[in-house]
Protein backbone atom coordinates (compact mmCIF):
# COMPACT_ATOMS: atom_id res chain seq x y z
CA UNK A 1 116.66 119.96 92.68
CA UNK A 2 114.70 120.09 95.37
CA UNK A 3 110.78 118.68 95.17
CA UNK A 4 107.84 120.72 95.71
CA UNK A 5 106.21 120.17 98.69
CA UNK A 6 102.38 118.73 98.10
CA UNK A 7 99.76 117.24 100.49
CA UNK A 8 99.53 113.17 100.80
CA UNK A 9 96.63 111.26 98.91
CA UNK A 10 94.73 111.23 101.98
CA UNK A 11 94.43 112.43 105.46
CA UNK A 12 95.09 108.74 106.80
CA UNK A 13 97.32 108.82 109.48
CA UNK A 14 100.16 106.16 107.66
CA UNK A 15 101.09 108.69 105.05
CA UNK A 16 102.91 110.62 108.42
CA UNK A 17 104.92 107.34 108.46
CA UNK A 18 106.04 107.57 104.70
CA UNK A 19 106.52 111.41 105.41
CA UNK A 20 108.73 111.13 108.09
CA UNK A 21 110.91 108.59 106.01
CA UNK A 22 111.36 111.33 102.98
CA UNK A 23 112.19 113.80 105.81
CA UNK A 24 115.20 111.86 107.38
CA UNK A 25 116.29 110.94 103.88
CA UNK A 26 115.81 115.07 102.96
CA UNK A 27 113.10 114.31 100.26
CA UNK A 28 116.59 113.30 98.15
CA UNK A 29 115.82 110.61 94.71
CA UNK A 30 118.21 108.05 96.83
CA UNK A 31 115.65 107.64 99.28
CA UNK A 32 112.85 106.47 96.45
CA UNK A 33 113.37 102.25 97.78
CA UNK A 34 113.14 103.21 101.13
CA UNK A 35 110.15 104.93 101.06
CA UNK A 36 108.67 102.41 98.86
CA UNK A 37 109.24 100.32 101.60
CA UNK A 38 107.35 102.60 104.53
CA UNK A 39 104.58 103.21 101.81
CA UNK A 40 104.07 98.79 101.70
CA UNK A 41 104.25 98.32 104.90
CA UNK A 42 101.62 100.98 106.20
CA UNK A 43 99.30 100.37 102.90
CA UNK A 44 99.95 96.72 102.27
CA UNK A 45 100.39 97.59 98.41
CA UNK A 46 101.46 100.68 96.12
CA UNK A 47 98.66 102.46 94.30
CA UNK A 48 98.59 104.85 91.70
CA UNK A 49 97.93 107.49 93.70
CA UNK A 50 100.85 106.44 96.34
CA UNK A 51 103.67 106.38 93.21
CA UNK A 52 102.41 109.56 92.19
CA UNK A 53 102.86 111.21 95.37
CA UNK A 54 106.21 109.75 96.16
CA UNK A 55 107.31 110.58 92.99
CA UNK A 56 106.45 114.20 92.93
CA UNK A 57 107.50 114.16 96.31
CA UNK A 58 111.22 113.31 95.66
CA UNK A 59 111.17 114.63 92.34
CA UNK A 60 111.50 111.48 90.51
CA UNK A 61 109.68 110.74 87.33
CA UNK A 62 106.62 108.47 87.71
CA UNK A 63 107.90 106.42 84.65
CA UNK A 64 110.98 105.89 87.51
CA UNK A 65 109.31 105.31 90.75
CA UNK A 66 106.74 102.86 88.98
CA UNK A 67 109.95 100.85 87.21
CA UNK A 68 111.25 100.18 90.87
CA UNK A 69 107.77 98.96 92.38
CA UNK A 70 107.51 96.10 89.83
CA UNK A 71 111.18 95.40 89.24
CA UNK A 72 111.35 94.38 92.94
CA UNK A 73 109.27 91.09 93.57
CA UNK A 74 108.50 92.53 97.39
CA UNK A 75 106.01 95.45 95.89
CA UNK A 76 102.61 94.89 94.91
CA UNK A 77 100.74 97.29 93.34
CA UNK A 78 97.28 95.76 94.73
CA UNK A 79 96.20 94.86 97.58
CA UNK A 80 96.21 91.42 98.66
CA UNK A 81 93.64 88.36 97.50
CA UNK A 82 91.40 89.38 101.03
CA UNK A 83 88.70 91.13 101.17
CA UNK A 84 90.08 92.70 104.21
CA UNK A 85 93.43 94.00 105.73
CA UNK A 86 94.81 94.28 109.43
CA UNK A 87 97.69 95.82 109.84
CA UNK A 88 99.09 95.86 112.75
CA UNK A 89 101.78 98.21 114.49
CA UNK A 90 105.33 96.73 115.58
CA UNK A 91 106.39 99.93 116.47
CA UNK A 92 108.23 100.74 119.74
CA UNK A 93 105.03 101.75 121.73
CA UNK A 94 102.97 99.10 120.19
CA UNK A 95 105.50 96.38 120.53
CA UNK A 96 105.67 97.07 124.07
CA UNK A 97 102.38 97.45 124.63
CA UNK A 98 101.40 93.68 123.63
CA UNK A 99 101.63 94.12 119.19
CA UNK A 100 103.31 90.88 119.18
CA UNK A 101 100.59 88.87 121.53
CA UNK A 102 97.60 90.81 119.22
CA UNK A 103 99.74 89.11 115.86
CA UNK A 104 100.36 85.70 117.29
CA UNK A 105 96.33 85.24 117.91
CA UNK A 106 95.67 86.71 114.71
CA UNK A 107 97.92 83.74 113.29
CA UNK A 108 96.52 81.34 115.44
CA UNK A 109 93.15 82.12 113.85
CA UNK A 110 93.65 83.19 110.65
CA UNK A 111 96.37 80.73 109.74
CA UNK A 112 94.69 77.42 111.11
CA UNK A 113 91.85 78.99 109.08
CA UNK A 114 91.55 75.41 106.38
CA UNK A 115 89.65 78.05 103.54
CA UNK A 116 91.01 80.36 101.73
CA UNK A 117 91.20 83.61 105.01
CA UNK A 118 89.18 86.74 103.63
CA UNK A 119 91.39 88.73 106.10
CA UNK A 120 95.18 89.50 104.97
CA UNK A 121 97.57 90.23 108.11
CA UNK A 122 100.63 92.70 108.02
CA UNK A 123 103.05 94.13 110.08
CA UNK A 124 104.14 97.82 109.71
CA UNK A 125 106.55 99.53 111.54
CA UNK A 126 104.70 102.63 112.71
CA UNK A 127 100.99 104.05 112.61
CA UNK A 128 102.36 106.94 114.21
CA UNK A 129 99.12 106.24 116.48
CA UNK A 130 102.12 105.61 119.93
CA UNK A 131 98.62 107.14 122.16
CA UNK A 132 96.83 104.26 121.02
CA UNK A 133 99.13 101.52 121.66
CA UNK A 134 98.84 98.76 120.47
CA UNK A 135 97.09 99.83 117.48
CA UNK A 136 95.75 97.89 114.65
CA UNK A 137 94.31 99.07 111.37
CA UNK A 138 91.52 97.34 110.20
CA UNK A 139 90.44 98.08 106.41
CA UNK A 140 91.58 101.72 106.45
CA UNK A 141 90.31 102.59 110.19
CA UNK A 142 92.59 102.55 113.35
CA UNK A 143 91.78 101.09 116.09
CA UNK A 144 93.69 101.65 119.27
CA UNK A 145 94.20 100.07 122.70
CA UNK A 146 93.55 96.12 121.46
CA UNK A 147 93.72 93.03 123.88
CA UNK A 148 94.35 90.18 121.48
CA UNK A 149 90.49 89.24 122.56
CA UNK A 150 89.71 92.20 121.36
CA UNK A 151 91.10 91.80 118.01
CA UNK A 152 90.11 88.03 117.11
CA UNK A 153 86.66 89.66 118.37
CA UNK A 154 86.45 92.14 115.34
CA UNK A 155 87.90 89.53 112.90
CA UNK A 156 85.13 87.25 114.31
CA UNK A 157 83.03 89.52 113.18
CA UNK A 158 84.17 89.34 109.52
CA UNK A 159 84.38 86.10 109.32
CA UNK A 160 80.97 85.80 110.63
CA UNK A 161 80.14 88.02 107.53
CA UNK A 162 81.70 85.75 105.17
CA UNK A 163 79.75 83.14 105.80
C-alpha cells in the first residue's frame, strides 16, 4: 500500500535530503532505517514531529517507526546536551569545496575546549544547499560559502555569548 503523499514538518531545506532518500527507496516500509538515518544526520536527533512524518510517509505505524528510533542506540530523540548545533555538509560539493578543512577547525576549537562546549558538531551527508558550498547549518539557519575563519568566527561569537 502505497503512502499518501503529505508536506514535511517544515520548509527547512534538510527535509529535501530525507525526501530524496524515501524517493530512491520508493516511499516502501523497508526503507524506514535508512531514512531514520538521513533524518539524524541532517537534524542531529528525531522529534516527534520527524517520526510522524516518516511514518505517514512510508505508511508505517508511529507505534513502529518510534520502536526502531530507541531500539537502535545511534538515534536520539533530542537534541544534543549544547545549546547549539553546527552541522556541517560532507556532501560531494561541500567536501570539495573545503567541508573537511571547516570540520577540522571546528575540532580544533571546540574539542580543546577544557568546559563542557555549548556548541554540538555533526556531519551530514547533504544540505542539498551544492550552490552554497561548503555549507554549514548553524542552529536551524544555513549558511553558505564558509572559510574555516569564517566559521570559528561565528562560533566565536557564541562562545563569546556564553560567557
Amino acid at each position: 500500500m502505497k503512502a499518501a503523499r503529505i508536506a514535511p514538518p517544515s520548509d527547512d531545506k534538510r527535509w529535501r535530503v530525507v525526501d530524496a532518500t524515501m524517493r530512491r527507496h520508493g516511499y516502501h516500509a523497508h526503507a524506514l532505517i535508512e531514512t531514520l538515518h538521513a533524518t539524524q544526520e541532517s537534524f542531529g536527533f528525531l522529534d516527534e514531529d520527524a517520526l510522524r512524518y516518516i511514518a505517514a510517509t512510508l505508511g508505517v505505524a508511529l507505534s513502529h517507526a518510534y520502536g526502531v528510533a530507541t531500539f537502535y542506540r545511534r538515534f536520539t530523540l533530542k537534541p544534543r546536551g549544547a545549546r547549539h548545533t553546527c552541522v556541517v555538509c560532507t556532501g560531494t560539493a561541500c567536501h570539495l569545496k573545503g567541508a573537511p578543512a571547516l570540520l577540522d577547525a571546528l575540532h580544533r576549537r571546540i574539542d580543546n575546549d577544557p568546559t563542557n562546549p555549548p556548541v554540538s558538531i555533526m556531519a551530514a551527508r547533504c544540505l542539498a544547499s551544492c550552490g552554497l558550498a561548503p555549507a554549514v547549518v548553524f542552529d536551524g539557519k544555513v549558511v553558505g560559502n564558509l572559510t574555516p575563519d569564517l566559521t570559528i568566527e561565528r562560533i566565536e561569537k557564541w562562545l563569546s555569548d556564553e560567557s
